[in-house]
PDB file of N, CA and C in Angstrom:
ATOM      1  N   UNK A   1     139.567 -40.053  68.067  1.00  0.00           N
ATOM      2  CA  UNK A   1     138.759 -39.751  69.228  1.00  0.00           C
ATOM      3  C   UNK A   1     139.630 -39.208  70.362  1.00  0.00           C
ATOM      4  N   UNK A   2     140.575 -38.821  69.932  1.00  0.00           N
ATOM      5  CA  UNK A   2     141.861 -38.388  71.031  1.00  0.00           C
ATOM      6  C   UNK A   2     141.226 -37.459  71.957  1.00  0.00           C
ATOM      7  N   UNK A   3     140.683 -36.491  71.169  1.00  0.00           N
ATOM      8  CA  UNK A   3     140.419 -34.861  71.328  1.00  0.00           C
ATOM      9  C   UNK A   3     139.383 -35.063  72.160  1.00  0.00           C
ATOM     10  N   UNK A   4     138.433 -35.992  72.126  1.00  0.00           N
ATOM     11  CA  UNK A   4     136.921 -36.165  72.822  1.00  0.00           C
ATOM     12  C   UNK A   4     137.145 -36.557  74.389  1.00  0.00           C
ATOM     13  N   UNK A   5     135.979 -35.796  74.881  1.00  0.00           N
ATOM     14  CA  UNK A   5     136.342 -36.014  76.352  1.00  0.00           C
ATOM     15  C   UNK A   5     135.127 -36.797  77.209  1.00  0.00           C
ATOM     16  N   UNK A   6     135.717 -38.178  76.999  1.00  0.00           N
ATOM     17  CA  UNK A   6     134.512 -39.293  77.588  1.00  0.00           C
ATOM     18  C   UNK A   6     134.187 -39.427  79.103  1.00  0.00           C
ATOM     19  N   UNK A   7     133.256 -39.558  79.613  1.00  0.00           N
ATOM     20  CA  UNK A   7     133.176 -40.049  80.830  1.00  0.00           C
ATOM     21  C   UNK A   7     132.011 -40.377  81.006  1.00  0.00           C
ATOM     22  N   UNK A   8     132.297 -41.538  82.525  1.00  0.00           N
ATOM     23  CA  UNK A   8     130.645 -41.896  83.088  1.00  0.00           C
ATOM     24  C   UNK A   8     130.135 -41.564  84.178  1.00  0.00           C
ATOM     25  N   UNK A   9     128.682 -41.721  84.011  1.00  0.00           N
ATOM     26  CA  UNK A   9     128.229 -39.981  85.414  1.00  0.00           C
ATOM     27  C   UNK A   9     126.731 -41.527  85.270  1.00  0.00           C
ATOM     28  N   UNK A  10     126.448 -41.817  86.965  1.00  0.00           N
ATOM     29  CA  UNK A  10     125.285 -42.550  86.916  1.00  0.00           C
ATOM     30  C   UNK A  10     123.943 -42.038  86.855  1.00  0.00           C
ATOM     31  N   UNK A  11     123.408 -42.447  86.118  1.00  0.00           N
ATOM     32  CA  UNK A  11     121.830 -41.727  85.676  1.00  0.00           C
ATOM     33  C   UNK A  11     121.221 -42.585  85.170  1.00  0.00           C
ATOM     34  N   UNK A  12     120.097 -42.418  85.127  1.00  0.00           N
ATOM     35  CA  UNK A  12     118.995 -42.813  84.066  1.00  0.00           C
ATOM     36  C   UNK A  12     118.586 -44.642  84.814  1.00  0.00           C
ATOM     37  N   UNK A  13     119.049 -44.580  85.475  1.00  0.00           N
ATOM     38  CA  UNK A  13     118.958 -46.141  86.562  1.00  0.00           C
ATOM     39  C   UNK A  13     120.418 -46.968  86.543  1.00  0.00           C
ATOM     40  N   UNK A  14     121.400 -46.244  85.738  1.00  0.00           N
ATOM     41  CA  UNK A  14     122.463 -47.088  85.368  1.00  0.00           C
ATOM     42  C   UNK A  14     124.003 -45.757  85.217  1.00  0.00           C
ATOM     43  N   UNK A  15     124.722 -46.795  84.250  1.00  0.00           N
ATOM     44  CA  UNK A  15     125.755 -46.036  84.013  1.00  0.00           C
ATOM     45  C   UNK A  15     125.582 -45.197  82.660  1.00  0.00           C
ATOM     46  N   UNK A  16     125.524 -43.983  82.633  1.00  0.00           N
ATOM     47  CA  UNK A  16     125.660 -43.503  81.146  1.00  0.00           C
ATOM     48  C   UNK A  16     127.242 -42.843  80.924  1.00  0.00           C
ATOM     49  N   UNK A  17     126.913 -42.881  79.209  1.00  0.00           N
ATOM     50  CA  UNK A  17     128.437 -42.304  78.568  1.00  0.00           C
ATOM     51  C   UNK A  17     128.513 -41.414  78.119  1.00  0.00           C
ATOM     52  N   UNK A  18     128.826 -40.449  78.553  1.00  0.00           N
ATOM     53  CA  UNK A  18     129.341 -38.665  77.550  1.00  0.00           C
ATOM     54  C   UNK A  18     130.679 -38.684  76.650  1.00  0.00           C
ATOM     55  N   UNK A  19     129.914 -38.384  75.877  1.00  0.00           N
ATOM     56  CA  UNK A  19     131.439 -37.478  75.291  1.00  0.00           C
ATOM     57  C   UNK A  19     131.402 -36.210  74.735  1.00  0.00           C
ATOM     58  N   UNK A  20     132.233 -35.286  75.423  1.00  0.00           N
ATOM     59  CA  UNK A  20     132.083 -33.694  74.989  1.00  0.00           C
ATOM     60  C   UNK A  20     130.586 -33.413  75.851  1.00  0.00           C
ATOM     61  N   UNK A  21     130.506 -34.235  77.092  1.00  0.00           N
ATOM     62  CA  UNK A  21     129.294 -33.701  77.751  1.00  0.00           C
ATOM     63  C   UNK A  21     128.360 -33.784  77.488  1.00  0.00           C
ATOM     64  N   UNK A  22     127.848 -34.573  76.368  1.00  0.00           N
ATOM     65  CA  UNK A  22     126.365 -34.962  76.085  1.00  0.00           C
ATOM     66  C   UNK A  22     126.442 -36.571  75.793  1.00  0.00           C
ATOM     67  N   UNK A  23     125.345 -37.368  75.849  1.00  0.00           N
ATOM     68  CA  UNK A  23     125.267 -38.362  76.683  1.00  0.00           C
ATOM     69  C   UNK A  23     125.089 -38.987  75.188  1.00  0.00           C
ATOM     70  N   UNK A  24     125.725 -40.335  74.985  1.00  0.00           N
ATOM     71  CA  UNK A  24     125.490 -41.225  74.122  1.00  0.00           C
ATOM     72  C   UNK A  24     124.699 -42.252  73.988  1.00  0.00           C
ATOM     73  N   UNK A  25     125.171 -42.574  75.179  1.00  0.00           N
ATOM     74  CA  UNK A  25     124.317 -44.260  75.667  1.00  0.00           C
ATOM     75  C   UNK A  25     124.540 -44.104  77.416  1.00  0.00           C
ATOM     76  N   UNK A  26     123.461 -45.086  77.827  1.00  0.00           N
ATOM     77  CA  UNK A  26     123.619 -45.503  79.157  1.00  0.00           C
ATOM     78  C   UNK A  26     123.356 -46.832  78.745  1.00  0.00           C
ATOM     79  N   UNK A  27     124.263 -47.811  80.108  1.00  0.00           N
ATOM     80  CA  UNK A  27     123.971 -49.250  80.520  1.00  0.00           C
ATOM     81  C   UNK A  27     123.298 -49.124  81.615  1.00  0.00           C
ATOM     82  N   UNK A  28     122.077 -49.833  81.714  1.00  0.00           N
ATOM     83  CA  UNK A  28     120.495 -49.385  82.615  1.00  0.00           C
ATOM     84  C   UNK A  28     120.969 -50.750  83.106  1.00  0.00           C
ATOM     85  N   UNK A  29     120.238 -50.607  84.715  1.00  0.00           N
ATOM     86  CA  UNK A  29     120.317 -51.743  85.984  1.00  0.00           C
ATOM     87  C   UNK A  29     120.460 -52.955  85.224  1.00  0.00           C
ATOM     88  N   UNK A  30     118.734 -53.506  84.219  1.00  0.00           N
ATOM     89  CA  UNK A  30     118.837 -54.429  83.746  1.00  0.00           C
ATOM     90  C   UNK A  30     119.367 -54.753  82.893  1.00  0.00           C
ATOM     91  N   UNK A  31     120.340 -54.292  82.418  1.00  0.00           N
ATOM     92  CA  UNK A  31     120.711 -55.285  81.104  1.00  0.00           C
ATOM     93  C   UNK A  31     120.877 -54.368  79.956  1.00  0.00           C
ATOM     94  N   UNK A  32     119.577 -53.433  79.752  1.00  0.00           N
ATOM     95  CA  UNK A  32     119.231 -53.152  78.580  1.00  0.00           C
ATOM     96  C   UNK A  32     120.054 -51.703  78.564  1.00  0.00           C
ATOM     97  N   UNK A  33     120.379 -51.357  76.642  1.00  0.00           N
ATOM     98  CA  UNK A  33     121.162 -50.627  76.656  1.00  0.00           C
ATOM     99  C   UNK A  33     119.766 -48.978  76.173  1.00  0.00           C
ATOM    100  N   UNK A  34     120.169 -47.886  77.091  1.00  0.00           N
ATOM    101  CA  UNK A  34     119.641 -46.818  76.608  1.00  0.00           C
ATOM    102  C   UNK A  34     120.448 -45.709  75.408  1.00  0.00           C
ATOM    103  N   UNK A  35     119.909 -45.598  74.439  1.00  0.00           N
ATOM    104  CA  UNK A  35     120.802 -45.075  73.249  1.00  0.00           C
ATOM    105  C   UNK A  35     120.063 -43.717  72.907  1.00  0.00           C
ATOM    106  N   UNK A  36     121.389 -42.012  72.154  1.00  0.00           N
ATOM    107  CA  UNK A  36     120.416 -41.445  71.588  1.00  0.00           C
ATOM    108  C   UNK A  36     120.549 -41.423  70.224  1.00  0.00           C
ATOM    109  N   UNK A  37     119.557 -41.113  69.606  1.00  0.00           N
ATOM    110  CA  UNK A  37     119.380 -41.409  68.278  1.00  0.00           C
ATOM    111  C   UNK A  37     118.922 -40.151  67.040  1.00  0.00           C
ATOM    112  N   UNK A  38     119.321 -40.381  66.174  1.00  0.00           N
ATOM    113  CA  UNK A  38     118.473 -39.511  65.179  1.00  0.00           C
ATOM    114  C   UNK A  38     117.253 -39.561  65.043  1.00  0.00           C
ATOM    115  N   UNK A  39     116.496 -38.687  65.420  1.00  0.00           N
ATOM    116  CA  UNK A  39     114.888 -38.857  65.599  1.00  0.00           C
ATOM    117  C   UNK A  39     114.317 -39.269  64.273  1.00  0.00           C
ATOM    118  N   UNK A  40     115.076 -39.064  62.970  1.00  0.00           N
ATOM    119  CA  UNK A  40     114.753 -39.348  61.787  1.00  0.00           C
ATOM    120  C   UNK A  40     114.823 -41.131  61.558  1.00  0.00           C
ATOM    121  N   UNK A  41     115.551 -41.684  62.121  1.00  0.00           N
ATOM    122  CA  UNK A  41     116.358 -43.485  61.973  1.00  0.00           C
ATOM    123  C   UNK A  41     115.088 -43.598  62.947  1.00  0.00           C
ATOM    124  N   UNK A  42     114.620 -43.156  63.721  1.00  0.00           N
ATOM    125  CA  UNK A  42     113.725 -43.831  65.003  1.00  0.00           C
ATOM    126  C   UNK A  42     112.701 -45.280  64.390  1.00  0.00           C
ATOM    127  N   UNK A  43     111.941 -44.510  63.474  1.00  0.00           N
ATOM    128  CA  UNK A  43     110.981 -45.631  62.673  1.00  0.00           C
ATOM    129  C   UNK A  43     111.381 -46.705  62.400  1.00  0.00           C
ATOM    130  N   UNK A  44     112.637 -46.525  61.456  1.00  0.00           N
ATOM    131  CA  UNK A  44     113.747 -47.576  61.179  1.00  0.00           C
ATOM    132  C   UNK A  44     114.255 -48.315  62.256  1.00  0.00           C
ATOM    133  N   UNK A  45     114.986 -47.931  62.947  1.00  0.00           N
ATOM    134  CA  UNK A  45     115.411 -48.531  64.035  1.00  0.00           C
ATOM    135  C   UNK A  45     114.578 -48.921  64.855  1.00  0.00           C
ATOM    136  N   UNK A  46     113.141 -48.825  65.262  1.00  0.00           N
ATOM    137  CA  UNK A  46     112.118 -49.748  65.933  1.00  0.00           C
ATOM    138  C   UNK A  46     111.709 -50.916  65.240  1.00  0.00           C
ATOM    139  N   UNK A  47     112.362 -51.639  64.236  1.00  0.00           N
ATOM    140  CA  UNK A  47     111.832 -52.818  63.684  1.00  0.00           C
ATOM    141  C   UNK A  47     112.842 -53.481  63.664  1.00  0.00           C
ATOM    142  N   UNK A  48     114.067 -53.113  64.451  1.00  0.00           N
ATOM    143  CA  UNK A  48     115.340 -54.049  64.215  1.00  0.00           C
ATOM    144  C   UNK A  48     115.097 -54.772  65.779  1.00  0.00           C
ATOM    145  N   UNK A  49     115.186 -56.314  65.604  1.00  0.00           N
ATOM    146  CA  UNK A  49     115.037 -57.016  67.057  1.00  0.00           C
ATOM    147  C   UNK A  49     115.388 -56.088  68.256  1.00  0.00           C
ATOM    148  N   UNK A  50     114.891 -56.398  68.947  1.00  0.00           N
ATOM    149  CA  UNK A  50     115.233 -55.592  70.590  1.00  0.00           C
ATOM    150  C   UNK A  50     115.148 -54.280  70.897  1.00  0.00           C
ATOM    151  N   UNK A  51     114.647 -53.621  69.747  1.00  0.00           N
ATOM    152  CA  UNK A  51     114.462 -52.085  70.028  1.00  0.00           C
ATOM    153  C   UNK A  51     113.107 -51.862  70.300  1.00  0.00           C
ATOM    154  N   UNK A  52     113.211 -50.761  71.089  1.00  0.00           N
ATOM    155  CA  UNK A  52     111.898 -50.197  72.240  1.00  0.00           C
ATOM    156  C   UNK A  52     112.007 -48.740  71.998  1.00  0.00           C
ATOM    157  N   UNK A  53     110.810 -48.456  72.513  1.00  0.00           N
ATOM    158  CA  UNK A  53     110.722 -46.651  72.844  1.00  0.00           C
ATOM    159  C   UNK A  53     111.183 -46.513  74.110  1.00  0.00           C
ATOM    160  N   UNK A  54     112.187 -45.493  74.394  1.00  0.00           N
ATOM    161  CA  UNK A  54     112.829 -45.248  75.607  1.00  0.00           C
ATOM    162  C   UNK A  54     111.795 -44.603  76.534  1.00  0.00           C
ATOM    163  N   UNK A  55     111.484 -45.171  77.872  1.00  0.00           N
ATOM    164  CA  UNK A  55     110.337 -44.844  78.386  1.00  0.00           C
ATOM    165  C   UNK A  55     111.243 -44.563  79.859  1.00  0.00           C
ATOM    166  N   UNK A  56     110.986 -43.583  80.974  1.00  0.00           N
ATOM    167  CA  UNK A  56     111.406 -42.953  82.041  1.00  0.00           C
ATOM    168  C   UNK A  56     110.561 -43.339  83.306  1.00  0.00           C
ATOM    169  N   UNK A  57     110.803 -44.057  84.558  1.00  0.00           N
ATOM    170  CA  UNK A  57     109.586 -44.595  85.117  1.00  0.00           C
ATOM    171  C   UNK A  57     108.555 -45.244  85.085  1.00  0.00           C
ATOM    172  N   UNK A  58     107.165 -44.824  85.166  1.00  0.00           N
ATOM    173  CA  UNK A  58     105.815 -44.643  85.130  1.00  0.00           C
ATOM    174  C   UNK A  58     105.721 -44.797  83.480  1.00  0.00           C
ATOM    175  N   UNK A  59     105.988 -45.712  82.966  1.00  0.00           N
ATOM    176  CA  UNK A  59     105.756 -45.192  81.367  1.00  0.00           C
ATOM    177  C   UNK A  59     105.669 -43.652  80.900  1.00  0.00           C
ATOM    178  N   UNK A  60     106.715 -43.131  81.217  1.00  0.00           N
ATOM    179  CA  UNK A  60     107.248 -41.525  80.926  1.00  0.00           C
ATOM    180  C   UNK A  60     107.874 -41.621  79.104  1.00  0.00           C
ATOM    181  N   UNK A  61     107.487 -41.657  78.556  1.00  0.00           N
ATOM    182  CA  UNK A  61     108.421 -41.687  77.015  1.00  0.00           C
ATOM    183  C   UNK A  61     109.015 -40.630  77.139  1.00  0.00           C
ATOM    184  N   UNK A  62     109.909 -40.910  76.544  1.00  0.00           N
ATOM    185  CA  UNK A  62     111.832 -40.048  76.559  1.00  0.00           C
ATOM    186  C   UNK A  62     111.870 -39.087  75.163  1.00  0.00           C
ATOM    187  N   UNK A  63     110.824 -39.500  74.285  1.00  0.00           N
ATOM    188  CA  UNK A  63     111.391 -38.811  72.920  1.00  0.00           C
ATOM    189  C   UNK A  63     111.749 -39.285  71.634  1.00  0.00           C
ATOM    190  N   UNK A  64     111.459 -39.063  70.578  1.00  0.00           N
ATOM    191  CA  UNK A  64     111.661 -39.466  69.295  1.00  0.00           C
ATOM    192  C   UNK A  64     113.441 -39.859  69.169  1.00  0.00           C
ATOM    193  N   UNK A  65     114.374 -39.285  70.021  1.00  0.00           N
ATOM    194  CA  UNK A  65     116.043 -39.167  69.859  1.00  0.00           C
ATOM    195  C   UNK A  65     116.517 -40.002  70.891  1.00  0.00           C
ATOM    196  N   UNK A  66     115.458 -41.088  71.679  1.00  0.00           N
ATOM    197  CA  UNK A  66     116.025 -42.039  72.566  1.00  0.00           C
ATOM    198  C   UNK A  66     115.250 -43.757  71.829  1.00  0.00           C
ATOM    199  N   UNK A  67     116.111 -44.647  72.327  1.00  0.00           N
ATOM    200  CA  UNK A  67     115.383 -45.472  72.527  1.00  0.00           C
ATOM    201  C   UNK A  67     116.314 -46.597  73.394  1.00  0.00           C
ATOM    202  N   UNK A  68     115.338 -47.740  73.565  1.00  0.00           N
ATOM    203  CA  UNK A  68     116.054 -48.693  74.468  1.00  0.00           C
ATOM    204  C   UNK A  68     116.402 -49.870  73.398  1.00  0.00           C
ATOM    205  N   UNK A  69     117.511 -50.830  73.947  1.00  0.00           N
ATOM    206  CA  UNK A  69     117.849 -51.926  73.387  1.00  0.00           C
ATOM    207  C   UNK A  69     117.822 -52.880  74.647  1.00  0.00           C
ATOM    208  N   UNK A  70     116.913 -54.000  74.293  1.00  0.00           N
ATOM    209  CA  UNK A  70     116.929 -55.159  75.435  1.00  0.00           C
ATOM    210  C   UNK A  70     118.509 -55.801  75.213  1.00  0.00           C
ATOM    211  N   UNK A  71     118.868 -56.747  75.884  1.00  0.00           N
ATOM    212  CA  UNK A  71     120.116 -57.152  76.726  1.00  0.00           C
ATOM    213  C   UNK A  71     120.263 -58.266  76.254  1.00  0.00           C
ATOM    214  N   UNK A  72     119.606 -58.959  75.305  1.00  0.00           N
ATOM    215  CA  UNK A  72     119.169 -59.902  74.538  1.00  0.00           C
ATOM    216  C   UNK A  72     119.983 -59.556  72.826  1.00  0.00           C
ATOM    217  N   UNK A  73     119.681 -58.228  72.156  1.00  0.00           N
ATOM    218  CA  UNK A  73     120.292 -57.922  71.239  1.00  0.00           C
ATOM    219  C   UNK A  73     121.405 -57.215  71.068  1.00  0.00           C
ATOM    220  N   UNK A  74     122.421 -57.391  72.408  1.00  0.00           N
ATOM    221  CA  UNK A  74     123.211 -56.550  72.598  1.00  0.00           C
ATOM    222  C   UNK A  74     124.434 -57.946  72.673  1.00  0.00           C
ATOM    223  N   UNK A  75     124.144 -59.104  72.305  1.00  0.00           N
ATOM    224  CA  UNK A  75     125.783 -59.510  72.150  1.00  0.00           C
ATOM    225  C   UNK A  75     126.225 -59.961  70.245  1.00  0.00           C
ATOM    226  N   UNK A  76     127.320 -60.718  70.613  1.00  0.00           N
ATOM    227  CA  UNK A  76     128.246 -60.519  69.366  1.00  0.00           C
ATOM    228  C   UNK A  76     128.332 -59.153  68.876  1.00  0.00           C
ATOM    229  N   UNK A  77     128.066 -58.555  67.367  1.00  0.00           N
ATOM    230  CA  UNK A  77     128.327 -57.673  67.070  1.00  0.00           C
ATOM    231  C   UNK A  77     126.844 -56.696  67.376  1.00  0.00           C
ATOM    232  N   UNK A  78     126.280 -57.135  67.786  1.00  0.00           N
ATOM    233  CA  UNK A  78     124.594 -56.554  68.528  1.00  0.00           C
ATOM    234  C   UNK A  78     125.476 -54.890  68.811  1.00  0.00           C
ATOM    235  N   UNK A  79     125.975 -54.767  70.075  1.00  0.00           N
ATOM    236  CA  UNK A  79     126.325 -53.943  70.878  1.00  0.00           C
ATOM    237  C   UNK A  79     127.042 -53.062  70.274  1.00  0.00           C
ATOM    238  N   UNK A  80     128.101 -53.095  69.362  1.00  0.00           N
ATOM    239  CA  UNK A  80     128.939 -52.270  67.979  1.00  0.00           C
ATOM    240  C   UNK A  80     128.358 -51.416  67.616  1.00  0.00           C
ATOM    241  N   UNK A  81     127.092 -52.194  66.928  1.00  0.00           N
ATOM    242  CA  UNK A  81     125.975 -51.847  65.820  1.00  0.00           C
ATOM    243  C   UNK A  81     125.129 -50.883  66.641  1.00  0.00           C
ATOM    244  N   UNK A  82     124.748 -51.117  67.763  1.00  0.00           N
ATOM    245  CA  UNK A  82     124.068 -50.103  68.576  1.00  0.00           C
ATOM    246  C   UNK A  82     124.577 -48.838  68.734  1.00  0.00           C
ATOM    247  N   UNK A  83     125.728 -49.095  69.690  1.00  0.00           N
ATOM    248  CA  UNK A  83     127.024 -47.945  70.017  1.00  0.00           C
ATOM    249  C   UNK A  83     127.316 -46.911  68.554  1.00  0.00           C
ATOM    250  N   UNK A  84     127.052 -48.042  67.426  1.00  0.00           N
ATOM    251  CA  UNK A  84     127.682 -47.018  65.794  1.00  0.00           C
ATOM    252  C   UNK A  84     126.581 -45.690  65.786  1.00  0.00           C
ATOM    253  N   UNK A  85     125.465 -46.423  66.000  1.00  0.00           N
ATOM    254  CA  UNK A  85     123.772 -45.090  65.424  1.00  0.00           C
ATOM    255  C   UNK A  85     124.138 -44.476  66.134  1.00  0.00           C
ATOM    256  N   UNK A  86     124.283 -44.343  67.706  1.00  0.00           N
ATOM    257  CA  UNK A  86     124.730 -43.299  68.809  1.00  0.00           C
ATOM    258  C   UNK A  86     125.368 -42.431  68.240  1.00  0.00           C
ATOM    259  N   UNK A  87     127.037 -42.999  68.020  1.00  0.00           N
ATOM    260  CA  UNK A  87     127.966 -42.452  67.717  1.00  0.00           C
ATOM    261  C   UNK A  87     127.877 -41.318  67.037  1.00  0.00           C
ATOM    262  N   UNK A  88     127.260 -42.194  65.517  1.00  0.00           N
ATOM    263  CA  UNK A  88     127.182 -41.035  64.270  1.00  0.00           C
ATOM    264  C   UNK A  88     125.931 -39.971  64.857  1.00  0.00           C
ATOM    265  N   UNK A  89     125.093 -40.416  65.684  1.00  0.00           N
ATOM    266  CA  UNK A  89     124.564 -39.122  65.904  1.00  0.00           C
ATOM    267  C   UNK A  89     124.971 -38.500  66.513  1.00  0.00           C
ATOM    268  N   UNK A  90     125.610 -38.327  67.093  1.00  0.00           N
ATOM    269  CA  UNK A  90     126.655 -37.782  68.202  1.00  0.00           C
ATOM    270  C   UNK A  90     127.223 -36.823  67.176  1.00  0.00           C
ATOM    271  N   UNK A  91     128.286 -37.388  66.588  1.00  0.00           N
ATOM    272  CA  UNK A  91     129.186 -36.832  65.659  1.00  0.00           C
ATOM    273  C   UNK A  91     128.732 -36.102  64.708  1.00  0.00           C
ATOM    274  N   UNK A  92     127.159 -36.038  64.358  1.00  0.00           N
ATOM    275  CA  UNK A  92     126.610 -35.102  63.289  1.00  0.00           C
ATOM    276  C   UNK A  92     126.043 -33.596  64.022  1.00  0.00           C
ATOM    277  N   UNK A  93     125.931 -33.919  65.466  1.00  0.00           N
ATOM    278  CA  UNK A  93     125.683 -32.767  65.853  1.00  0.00           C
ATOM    279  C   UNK A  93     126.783 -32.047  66.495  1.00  0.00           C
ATOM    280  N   UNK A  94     126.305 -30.265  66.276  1.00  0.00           N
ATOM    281  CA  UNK A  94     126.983 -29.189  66.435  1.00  0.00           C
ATOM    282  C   UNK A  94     127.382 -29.418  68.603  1.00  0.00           C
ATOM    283  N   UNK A  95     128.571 -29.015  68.780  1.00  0.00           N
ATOM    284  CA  UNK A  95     128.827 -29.493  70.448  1.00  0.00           C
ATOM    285  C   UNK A  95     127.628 -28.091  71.020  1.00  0.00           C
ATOM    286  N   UNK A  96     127.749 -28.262  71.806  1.00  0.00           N
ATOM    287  CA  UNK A  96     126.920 -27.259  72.916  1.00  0.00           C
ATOM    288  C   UNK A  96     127.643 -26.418  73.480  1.00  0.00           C
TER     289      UNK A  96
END
């Protein structure tokens, strides 16, 4: 990950994480972690404890390639496991 160029820029109500300029995850005010995702895993990944549809305000939904993780399934190896789906989606797509 030498080559990758990380940083955090506040948005989305919290802190989010880029790398190579597109956004992985944010840590939101409360707790909960905002992740993006393979719109394909989405189904899948809404039946694993603590996962939500990433919603913007006003109940605004974010999209088949977001979702939220409550703050609840984000310790021990919770948070890894989250950060990994990001990751690899990250890493499967072409940079911008």
């Amino acid at each position: 990950m030498s080559d990758r160029r990380p940083r955090e820029v506040k948005m989305f109500g919290g802190i989010s994480f880029l790398v190579d300029e597109r956004i992985v995850a944010a840590a939101r005010g409360g707790g909960d972690l905002l992740i993006r995702i393979d719109p394909a895993s989405r189904e899948h990944l809404l039946t694993r404890p603590g996962a939500h549809e990433a919603v913007m305000g006003e109940a605004r939904p974010m999209g088949p390639g977001w979702l939220s993780v409550d703050r609840t399934a984000l310790t021990e190896d919770g948070l890894a496991e989250w950060l990994g789906y990001a990751l690899d989606f990250h890493a499967s797509q072409a940079p911008e």
